[in-house]
C-alpha atoms as a PDB file:
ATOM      1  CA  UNK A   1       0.000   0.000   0.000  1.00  0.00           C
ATOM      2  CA  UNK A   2       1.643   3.331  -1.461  1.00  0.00           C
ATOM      3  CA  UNK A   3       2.233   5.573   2.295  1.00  0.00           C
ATOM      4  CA  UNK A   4      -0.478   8.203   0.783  1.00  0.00           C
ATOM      5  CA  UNK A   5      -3.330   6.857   1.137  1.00  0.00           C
ATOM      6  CA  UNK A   6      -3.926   6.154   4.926  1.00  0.00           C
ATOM      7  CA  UNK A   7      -2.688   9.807   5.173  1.00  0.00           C
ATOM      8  CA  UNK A   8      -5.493  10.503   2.388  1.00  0.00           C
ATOM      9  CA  UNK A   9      -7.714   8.439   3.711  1.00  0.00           C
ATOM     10  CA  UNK A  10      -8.015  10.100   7.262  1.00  0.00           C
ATOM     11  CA  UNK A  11      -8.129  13.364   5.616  1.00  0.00           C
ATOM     12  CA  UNK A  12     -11.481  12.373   3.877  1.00  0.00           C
ATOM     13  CA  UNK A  13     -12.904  10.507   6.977  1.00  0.00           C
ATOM     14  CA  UNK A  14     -12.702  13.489   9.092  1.00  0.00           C
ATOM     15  CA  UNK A  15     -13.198  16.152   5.971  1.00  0.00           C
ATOM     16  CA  UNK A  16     -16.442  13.872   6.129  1.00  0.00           C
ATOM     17  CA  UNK A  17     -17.271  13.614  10.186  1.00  0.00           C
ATOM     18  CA  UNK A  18     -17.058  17.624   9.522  1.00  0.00           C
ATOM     19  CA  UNK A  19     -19.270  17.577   7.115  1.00  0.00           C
ATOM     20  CA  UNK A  20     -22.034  15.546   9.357  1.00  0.00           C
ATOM     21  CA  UNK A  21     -21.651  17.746  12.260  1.00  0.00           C
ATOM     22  CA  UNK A  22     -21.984  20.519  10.510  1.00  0.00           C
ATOM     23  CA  UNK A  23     -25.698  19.302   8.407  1.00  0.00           C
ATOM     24  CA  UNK A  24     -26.829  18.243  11.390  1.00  0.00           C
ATOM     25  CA  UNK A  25     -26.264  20.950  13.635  1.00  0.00           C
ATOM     26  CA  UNK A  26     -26.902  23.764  10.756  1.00  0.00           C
ATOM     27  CA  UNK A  27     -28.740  26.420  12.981  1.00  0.00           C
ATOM     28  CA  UNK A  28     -24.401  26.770  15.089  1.00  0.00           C
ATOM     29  CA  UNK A  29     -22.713  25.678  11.213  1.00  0.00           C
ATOM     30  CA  UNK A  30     -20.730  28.753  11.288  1.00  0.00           C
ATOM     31  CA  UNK A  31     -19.295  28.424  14.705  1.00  0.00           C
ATOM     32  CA  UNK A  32     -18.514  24.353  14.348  1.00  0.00           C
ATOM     33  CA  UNK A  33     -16.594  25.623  11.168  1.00  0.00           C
ATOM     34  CA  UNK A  34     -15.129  28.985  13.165  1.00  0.00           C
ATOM     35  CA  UNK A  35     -14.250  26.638  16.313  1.00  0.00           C
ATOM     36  CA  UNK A  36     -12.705  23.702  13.764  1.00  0.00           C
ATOM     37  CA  UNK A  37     -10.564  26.322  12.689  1.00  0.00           C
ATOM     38  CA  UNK A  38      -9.636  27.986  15.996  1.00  0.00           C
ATOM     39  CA  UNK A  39      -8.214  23.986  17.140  1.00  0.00           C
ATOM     40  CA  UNK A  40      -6.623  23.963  14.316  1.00  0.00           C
ATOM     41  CA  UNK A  41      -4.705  27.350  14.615  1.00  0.00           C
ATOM     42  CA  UNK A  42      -3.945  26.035  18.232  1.00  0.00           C
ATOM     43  CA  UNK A  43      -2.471  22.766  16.450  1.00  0.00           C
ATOM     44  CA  UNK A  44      -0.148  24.871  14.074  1.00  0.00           C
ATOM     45  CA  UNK A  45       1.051  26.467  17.471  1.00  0.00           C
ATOM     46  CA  UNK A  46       1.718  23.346  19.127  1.00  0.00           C
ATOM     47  CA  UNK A  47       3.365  21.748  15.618  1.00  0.00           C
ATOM     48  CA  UNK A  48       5.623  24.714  15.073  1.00  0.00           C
ATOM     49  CA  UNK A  49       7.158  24.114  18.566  1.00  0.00           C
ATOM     50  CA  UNK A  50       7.526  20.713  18.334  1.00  0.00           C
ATOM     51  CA  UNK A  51       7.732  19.871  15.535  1.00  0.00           C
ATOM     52  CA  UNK A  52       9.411  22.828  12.891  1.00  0.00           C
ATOM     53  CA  UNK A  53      11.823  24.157  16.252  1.00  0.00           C
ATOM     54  CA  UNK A  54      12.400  20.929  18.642  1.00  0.00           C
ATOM     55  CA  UNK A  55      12.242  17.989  15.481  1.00  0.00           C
ATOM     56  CA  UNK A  56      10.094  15.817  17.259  1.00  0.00           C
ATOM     57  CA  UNK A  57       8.978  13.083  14.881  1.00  0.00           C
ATOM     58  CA  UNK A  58       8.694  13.340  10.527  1.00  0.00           C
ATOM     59  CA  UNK A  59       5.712  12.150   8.618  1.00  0.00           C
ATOM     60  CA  UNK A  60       6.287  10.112   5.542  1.00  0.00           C
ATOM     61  CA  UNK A  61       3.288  10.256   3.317  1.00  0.00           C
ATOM     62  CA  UNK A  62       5.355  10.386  -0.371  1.00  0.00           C
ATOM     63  CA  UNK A  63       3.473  12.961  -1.953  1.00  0.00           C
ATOM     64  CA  UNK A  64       5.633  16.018  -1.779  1.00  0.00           C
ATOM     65  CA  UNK A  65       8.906  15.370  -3.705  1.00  0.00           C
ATOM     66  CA  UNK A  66      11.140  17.565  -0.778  1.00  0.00           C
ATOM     67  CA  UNK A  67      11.329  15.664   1.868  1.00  0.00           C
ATOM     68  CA  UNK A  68      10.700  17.906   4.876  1.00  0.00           C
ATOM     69  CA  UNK A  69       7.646  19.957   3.035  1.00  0.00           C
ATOM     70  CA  UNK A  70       6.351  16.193   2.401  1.00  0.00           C
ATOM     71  CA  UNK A  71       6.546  15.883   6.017  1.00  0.00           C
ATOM     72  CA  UNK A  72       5.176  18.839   6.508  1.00  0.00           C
ATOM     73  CA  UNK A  73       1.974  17.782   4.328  1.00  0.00           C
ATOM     74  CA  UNK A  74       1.777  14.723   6.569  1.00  0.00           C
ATOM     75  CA  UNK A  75       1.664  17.027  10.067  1.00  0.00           C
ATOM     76  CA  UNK A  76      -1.563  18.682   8.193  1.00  0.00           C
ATOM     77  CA  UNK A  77      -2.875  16.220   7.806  1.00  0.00           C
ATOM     78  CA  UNK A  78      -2.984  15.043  11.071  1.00  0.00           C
ATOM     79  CA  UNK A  79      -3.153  19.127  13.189  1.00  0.00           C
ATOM     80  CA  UNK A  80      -5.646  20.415  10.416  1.00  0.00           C
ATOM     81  CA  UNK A  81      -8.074  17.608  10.016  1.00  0.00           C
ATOM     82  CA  UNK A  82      -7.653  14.419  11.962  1.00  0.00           C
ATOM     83  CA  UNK A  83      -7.075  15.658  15.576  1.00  0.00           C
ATOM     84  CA  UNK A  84      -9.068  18.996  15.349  1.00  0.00           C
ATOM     85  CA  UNK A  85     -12.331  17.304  13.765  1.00  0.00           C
ATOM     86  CA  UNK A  86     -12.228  15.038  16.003  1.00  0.00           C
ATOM     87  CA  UNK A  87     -12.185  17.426  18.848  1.00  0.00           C
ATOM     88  CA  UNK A  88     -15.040  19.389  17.432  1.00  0.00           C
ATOM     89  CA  UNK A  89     -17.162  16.509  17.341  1.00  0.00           C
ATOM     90  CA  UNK A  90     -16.319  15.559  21.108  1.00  0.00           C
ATOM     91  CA  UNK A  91     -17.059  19.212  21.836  1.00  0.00           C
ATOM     92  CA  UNK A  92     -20.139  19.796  19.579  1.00  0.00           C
ATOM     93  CA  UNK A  93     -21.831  16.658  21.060  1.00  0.00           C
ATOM     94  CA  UNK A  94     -21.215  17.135  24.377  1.00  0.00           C
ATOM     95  CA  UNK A  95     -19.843  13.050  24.544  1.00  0.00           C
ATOM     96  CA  UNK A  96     -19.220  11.379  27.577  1.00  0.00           C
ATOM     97  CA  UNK A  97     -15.852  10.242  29.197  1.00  0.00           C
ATOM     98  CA  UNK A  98     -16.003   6.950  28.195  1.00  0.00           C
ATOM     99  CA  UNK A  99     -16.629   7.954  24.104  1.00  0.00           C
ATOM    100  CA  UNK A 100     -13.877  10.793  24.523  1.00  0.00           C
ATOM    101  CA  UNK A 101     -11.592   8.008  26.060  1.00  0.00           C
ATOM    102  CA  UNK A 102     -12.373   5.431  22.960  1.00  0.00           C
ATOM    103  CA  UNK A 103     -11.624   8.128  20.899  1.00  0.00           C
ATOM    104  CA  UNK A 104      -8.291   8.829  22.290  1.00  0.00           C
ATOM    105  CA  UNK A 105      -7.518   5.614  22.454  1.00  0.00           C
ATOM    106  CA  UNK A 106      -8.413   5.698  18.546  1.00  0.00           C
ATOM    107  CA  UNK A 107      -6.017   8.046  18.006  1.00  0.00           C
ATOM    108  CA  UNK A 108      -2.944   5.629  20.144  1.00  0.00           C
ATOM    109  CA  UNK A 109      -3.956   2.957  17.859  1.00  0.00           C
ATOM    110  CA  UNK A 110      -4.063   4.900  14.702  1.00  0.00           C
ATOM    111  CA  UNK A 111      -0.110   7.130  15.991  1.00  0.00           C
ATOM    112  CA  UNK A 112       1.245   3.217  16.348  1.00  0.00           C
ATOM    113  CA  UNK A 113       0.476   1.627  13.357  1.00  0.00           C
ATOM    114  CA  UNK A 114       2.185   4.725  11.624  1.00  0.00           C
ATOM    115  CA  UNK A 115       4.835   3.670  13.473  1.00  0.00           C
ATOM    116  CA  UNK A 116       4.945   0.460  12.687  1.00  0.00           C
ATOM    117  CA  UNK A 117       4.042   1.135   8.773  1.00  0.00           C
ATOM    118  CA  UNK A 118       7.035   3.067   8.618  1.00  0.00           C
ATOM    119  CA  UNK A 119       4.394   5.819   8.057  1.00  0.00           C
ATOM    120  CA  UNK A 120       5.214   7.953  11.029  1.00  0.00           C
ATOM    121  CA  UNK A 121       8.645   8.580  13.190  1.00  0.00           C
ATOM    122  CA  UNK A 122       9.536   9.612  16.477  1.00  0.00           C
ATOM    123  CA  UNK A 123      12.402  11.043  16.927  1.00  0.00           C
ATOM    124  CA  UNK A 124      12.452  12.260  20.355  1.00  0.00           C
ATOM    125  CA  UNK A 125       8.014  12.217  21.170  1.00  0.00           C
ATOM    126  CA  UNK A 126       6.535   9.771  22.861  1.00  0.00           C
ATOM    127  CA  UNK A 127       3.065   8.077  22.148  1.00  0.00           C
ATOM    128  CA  UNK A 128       1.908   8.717  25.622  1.00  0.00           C
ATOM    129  CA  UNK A 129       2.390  12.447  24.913  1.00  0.00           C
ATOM    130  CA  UNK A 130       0.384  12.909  22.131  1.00  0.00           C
ATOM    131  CA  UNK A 131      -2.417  10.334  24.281  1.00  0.00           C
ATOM    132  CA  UNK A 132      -1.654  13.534  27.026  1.00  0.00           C
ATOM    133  CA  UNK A 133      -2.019  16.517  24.967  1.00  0.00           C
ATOM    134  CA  UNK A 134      -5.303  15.114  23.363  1.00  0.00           C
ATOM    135  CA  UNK A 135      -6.627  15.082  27.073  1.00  0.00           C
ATOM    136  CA  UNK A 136      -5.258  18.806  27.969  1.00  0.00           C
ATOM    137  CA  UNK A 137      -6.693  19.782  24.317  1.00  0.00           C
ATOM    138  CA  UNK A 138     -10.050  18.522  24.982  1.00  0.00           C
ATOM    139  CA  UNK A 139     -10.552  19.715  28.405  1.00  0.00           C
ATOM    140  CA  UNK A 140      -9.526  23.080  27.329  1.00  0.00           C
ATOM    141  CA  UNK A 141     -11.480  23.077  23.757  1.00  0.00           C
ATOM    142  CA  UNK A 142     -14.772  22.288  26.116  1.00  0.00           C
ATOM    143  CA  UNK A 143     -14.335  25.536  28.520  1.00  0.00           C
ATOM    144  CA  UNK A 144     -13.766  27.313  25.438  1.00  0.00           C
ATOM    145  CA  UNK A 145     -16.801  26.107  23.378  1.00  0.00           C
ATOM    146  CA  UNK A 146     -18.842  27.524  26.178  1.00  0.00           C
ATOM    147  CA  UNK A 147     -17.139  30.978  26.351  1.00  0.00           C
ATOM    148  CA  UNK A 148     -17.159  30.847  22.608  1.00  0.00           C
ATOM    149  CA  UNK A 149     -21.337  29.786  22.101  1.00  0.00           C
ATOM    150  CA  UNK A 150     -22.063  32.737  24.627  1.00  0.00           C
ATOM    151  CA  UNK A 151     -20.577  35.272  22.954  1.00  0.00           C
ATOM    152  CA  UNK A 152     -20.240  38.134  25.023  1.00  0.00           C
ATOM    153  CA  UNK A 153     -16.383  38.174  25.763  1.00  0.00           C
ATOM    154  CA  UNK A 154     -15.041  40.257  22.894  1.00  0.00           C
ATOM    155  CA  UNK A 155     -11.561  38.622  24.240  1.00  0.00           C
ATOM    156  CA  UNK A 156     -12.580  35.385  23.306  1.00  0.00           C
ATOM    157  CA  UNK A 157     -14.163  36.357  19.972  1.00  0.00           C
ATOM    158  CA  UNK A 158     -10.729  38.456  19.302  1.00  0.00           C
ATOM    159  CA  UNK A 159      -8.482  35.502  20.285  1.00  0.00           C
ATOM    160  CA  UNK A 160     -10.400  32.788  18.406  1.00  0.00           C
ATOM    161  CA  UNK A 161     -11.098  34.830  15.201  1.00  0.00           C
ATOM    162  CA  UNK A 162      -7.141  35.063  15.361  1.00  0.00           C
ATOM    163  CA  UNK A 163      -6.504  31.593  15.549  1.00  0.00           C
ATOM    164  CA  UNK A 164      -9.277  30.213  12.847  1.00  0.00           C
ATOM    165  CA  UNK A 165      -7.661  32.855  10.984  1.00  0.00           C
ATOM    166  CA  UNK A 166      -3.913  31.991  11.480  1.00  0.00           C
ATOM    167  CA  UNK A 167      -5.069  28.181  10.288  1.00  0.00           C
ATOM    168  CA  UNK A 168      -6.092  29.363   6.290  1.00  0.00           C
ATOM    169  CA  UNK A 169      -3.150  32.240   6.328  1.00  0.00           C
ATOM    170  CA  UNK A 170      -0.612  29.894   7.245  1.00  0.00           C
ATOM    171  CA  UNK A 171      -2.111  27.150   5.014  1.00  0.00           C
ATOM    172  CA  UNK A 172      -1.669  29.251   1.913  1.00  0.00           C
ATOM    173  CA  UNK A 173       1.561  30.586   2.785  1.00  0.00           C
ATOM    174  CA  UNK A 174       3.403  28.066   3.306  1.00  0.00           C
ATOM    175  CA  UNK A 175       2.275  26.867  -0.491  1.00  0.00           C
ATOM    176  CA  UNK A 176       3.415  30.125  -1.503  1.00  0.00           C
ATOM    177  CA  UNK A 177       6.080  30.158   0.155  1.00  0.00           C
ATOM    178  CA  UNK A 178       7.418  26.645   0.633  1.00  0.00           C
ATOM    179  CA  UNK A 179       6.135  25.034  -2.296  1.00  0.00           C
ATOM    180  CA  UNK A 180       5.989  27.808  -4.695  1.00  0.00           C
ATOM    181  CA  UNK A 181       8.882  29.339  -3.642  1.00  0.00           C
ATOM    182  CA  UNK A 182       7.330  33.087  -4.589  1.00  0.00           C
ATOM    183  CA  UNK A 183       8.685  34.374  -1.547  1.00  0.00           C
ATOM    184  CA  UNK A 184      10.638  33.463   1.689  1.00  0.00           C
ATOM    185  CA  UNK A 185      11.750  34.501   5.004  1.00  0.00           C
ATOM    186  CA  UNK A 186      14.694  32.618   6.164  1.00  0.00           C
ATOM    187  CA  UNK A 187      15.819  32.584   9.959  1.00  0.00           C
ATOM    188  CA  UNK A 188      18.904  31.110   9.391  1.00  0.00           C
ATOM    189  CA  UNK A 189      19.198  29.205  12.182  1.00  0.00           C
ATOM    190  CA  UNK A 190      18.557  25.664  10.888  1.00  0.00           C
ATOM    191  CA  UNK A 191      21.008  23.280   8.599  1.00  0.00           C
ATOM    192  CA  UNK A 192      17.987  22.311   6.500  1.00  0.00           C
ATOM    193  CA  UNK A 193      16.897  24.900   4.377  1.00  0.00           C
ATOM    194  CA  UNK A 194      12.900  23.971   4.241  1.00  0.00           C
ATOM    195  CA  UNK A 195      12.619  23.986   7.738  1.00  0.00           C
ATOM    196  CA  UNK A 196      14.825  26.953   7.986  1.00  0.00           C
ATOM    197  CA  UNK A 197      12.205  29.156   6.013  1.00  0.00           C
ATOM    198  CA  UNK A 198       8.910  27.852   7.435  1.00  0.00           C
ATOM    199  CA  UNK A 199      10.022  28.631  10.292  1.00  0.00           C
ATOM    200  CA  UNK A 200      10.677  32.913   9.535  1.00  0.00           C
ATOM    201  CA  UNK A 201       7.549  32.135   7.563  1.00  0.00           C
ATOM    202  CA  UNK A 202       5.313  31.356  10.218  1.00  0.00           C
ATOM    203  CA  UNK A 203       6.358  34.198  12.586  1.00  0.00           C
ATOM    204  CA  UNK A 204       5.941  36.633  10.332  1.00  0.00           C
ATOM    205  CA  UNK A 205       2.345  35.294   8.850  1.00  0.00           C
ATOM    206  CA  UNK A 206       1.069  35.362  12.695  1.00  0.00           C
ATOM    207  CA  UNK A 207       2.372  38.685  12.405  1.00  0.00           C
ATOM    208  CA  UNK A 208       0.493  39.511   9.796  1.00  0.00           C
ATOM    209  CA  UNK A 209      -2.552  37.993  10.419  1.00  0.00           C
ATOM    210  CA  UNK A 210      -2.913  39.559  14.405  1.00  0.00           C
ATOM    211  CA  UNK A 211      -3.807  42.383  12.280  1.00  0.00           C
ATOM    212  CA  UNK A 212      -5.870  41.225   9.857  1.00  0.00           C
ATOM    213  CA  UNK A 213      -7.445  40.065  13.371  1.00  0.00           C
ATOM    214  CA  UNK A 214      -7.687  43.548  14.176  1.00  0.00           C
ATOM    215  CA  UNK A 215      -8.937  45.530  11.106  1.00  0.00           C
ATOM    216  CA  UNK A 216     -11.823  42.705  10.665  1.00  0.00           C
ATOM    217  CA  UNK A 217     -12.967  42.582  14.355  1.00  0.00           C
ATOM    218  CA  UNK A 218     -12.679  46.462  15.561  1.00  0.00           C
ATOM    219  CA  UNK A 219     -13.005  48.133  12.167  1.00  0.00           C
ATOM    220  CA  UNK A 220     -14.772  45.661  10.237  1.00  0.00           C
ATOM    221  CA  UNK A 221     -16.921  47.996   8.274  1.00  0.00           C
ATOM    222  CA  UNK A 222     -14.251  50.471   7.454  1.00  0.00           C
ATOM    223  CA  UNK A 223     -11.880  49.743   4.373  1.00  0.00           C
ATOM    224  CA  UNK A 224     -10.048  52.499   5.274  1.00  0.00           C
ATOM    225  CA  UNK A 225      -8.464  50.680   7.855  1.00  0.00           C
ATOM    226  CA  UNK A 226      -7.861  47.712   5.320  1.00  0.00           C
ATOM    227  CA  UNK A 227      -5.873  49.778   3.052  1.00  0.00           C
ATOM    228  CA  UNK A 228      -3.874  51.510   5.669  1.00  0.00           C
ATOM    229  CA  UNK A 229      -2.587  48.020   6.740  1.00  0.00           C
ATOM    230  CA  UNK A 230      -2.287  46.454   3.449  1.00  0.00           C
ATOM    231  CA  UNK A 231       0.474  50.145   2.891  1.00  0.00           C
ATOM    232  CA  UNK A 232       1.664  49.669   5.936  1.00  0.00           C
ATOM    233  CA  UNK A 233       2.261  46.101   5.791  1.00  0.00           C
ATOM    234  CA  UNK A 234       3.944  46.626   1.960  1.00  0.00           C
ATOM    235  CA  UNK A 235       6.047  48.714   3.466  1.00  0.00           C
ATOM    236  CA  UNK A 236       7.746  46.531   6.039  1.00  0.00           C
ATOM    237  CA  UNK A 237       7.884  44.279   3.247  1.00  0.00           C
ATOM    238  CA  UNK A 238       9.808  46.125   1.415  1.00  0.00           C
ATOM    239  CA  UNK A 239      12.419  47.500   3.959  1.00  0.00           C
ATOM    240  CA  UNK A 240      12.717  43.355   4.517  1.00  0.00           C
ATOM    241  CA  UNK A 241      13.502  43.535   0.976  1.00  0.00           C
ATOM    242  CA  UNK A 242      16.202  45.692   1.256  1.00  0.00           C
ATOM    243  CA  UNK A 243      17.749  44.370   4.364  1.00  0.00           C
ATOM    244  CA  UNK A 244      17.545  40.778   2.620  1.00  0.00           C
ATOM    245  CA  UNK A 245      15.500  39.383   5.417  1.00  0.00           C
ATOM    246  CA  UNK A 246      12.716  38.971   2.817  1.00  0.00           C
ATOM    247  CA  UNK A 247      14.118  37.449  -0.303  1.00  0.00           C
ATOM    248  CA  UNK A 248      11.408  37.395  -3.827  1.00  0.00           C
ATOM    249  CA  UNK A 249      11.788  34.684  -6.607  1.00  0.00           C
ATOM    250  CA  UNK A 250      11.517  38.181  -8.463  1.00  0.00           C
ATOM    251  CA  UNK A 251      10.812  41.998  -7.969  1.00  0.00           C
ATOM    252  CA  UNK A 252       7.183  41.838  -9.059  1.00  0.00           C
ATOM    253  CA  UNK A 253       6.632  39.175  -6.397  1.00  0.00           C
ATOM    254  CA  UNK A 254       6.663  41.745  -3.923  1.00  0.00           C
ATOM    255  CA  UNK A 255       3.080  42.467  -5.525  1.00  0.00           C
ATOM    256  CA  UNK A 256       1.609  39.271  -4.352  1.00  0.00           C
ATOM    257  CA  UNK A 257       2.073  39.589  -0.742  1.00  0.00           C
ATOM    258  CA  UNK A 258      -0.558  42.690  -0.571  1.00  0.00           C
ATOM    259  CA  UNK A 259      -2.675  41.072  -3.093  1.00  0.00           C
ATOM    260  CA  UNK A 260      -2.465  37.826   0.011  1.00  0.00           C
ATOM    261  CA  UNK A 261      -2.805  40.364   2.618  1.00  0.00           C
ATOM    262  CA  UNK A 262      -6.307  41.683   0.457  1.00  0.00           C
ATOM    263  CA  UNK A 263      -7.777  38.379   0.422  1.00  0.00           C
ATOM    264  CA  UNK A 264      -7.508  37.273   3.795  1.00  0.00           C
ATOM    265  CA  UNK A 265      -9.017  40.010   5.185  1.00  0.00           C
ATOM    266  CA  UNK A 266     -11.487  40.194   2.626  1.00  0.00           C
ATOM    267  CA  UNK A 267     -12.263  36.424   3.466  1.00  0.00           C
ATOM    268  CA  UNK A 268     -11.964  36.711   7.209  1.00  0.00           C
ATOM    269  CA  UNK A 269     -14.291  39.881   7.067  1.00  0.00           C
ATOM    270  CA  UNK A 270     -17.171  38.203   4.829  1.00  0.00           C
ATOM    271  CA  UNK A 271     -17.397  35.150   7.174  1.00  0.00           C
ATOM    272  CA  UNK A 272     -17.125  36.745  10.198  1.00  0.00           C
ATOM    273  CA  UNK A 273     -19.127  39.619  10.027  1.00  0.00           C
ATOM    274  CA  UNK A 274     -21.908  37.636   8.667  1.00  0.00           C
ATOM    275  CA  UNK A 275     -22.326  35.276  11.217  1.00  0.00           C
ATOM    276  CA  UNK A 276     -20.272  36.943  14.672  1.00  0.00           C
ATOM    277  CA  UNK A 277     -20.867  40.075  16.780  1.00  0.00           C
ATOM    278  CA  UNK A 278     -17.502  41.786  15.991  1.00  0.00           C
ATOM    279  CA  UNK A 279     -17.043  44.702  18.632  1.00  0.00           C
ATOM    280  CA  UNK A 280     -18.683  47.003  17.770  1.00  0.00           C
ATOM    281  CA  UNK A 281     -21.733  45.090  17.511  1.00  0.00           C
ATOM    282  CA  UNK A 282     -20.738  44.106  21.153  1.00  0.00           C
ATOM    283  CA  UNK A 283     -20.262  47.373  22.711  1.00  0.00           C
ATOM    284  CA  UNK A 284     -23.852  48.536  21.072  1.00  0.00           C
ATOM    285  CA  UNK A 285     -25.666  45.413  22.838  1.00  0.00           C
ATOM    286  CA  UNK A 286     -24.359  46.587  26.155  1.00  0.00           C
ATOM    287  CA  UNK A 287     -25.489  49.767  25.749  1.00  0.00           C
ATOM    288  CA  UNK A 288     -28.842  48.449  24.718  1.00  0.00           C
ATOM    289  CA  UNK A 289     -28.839  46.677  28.117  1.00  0.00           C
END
């Protein structure tokens, strides 16, 4: 069996689960799909410590023909889909211990045959970690649900629009960056030059999108705002430029990054503010009260 397609496989089955939860539970759809999101931002946190800085285990699906953005592809797999699905639906359907233990347990099962299959490798992790931080991720993705479902703390609002966010802005750029090579952002601080730019890339993209956060949740109805940090943005792009710290395939790449910057705002704006109070919409209720 070619190493794709249980990595495929358990992409579709919980592309799928998400699916389900979300046509049967249509009148909350767009906060299952906001809250898959926000677990998943978490996830990229958690992976870029672990895994990008401290080289805790490497994924082997075959699909990607560098070997550490194939691995890369492989810890999607697993901290976009797989593990935050699967919290959602824990979450979403309030399950009991027993049902949230089988699942973990699941999950063991699932992180061993990898092993075994020559699928999956630890290089310093332990099984019985990731069996630990699935039980600290769903305690802590339950008290959030219920802050999140009440929405009346513009903090959580703020910090979860940031992370759902961070999950599609980091997506794309690392295929713009990484596997496109348009752009990229090296830290120089690794031997292998992959992991050496996904790493700058990732800083700088949370960077970026704490204030896409921003303009969408506290001035979400003024594009004035959007432009200003789309400029301003450009234009520590371009001093990075010049100081080498950003480095283009070619000068007229330095055009795509606001054109990036345009979209996911203009993305992040449309869902949000169609289905979530942003704070101004907050602020007005209170005064109402």
């Amino acid at each position: 069996m070619a190493n794709w397609i249980p990595f495929v496989s358990l992409s579709l089955i919980s592309i799928f689960l998400l699916i389900f939860i979300v046509m049967k539970n249509r009148h909350i759809s767009a906060h299952i799909i906001l809250f898959w999101l926000f677990i998943s931002g978490l996830a990229y946190v958690f992976e870029y410590i672990i895994f990008v800085l401290y080289n805790s285990y490497s994924y082997y699906p075959h699909i990607l023909s560098n070997d550490y953005n194939d691995s890369v592809l492989g810890s999607i797999s697993s901290q976009a889909f797989s593990v935050p699905i699967a919290i959602t639906y824990i979450v979403v359907y309030r399950l009991k211990l027993s049902r949230i233990l089988l699942i973990i347990g699941l999950f063991f099962f699932i992180e061993t045959w990898f092993i075994y299959s020559n699928l999956y490798e630890h290089h310093w992790w332990e099984s019985y970690y990731t069996t630990f931080s699935l039980v600290i991720s769903v305690i802590m993705a339950k008290t959030w649900w219920k802050l999140f479902l009440g929405q009346t703390n513009h903090y959580v609002q703020l910090i979860t629009l940031f992370f759902a966010l961070s999950t599609i802005s980091l997506s794309f750029a690392w295929i713009l960056s990484s596997i496109l090579e348009i752009y990229v952002i090296p830290v120089e601080h690794f031997a292998n030059p992959t992991r050496d730019l996904i790493a700058g890339n990732a800083l700088y993209i949370w960077f970026t999108t704490y204030l896409y956060t921003l303009v969408i949740f506290f001035r979400n109805r003024n594009w004035t705002y959007t432009l200003l940090t789309i400029v301003f943005l450009l234009s520590v792009e371009t001093f990075m430029v010049q100081h080498d710290i950003l480095i283009l395939k070619s000068s007229i790449m330095l055009l795509v990054l606001p054109l990036f910057h345009f979209l996911m705002i203009s993305i992040g704006r449309f869902y949000y503010c169609q289905n979530f109070p942003t704070y101004s919409e907050m602020q007005r209720r209170r005064t109402v009260l």
